[in-house]
C-alpha atoms as a PDB file:
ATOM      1  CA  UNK A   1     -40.235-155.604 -45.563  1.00  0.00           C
ATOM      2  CA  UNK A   2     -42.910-153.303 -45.312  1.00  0.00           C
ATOM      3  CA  UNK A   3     -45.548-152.252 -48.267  1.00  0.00           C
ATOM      4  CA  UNK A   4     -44.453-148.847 -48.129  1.00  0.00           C
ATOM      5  CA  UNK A   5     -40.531-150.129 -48.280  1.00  0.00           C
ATOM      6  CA  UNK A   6     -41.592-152.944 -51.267  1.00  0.00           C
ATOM      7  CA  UNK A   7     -43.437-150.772 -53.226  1.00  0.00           C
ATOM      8  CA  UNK A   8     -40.325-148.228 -53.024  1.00  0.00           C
ATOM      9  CA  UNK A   9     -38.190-151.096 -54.154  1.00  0.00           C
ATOM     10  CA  UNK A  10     -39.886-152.278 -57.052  1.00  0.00           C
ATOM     11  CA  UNK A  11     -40.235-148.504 -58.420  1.00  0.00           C
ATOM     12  CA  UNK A  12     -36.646-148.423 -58.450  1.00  0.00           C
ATOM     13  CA  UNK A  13     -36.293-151.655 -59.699  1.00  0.00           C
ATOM     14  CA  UNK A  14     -38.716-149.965 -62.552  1.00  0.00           C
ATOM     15  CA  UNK A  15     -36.796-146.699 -63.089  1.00  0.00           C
ATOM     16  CA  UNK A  16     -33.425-148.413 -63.823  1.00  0.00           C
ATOM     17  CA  UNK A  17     -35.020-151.022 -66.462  1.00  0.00           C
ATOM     18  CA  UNK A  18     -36.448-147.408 -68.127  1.00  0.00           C
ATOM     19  CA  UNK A  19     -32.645-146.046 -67.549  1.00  0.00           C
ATOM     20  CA  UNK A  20     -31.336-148.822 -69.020  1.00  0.00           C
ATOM     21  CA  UNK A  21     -33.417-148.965 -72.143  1.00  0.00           C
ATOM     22  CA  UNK A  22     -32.554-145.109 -72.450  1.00  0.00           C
ATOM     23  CA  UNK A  23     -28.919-145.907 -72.193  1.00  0.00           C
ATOM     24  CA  UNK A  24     -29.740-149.131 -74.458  1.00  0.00           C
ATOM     25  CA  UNK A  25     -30.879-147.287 -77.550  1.00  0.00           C
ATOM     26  CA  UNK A  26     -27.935-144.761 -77.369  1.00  0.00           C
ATOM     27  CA  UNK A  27     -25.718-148.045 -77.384  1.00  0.00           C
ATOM     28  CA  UNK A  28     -27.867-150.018 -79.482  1.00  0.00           C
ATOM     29  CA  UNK A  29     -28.367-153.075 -77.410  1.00  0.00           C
ATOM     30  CA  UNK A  30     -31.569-155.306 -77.811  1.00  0.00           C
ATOM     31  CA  UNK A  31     -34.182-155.129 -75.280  1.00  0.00           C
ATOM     32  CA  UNK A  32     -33.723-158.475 -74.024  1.00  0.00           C
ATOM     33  CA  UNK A  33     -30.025-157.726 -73.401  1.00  0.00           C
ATOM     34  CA  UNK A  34     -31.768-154.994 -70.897  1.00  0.00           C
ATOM     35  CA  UNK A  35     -33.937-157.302 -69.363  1.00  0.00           C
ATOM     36  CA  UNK A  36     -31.485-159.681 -68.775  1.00  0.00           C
ATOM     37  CA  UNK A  37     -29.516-157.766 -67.387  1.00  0.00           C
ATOM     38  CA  UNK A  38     -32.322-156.361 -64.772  1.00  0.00           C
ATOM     39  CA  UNK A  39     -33.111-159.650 -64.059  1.00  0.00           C
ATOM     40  CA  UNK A  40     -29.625-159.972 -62.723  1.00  0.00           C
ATOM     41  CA  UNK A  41     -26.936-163.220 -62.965  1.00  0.00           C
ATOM     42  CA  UNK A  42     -30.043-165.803 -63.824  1.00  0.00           C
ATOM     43  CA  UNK A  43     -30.962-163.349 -66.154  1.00  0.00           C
ATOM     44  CA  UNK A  44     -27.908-163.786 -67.925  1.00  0.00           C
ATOM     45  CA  UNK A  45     -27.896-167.441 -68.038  1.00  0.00           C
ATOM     46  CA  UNK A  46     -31.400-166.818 -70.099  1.00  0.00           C
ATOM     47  CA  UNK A  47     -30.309-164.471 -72.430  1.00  0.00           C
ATOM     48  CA  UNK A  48     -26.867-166.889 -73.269  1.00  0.00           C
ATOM     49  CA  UNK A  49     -29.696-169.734 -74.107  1.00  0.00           C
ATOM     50  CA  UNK A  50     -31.064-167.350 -76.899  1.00  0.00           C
END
């Protein structure tokens, strides 16, 4: 992957964690619940060890 294509990634990556802690406080989820969730299906696994 390119820089240019990488850095592009990782901004959107970015923008939908701050969507999702938007969308979080209008649902009232925790902020790890958002994270995990980011962090995608291992992410999960951490947040069901809390």
């Amino acid at each position: 992957m390119t820089h240019v294509a990488e850095r592009a990634r990782r901004d959107v990556s970015a923008l939908s964690i701050v969507d999702s802690l938007s969308t979080a406080r209008l649902q009232r989820r925790s902020l790890a619940e958002v994270l995990a969730a980011a962090a995608g299906p291992r992410g999960q696994m951490e947040k069901n060890k809390l």
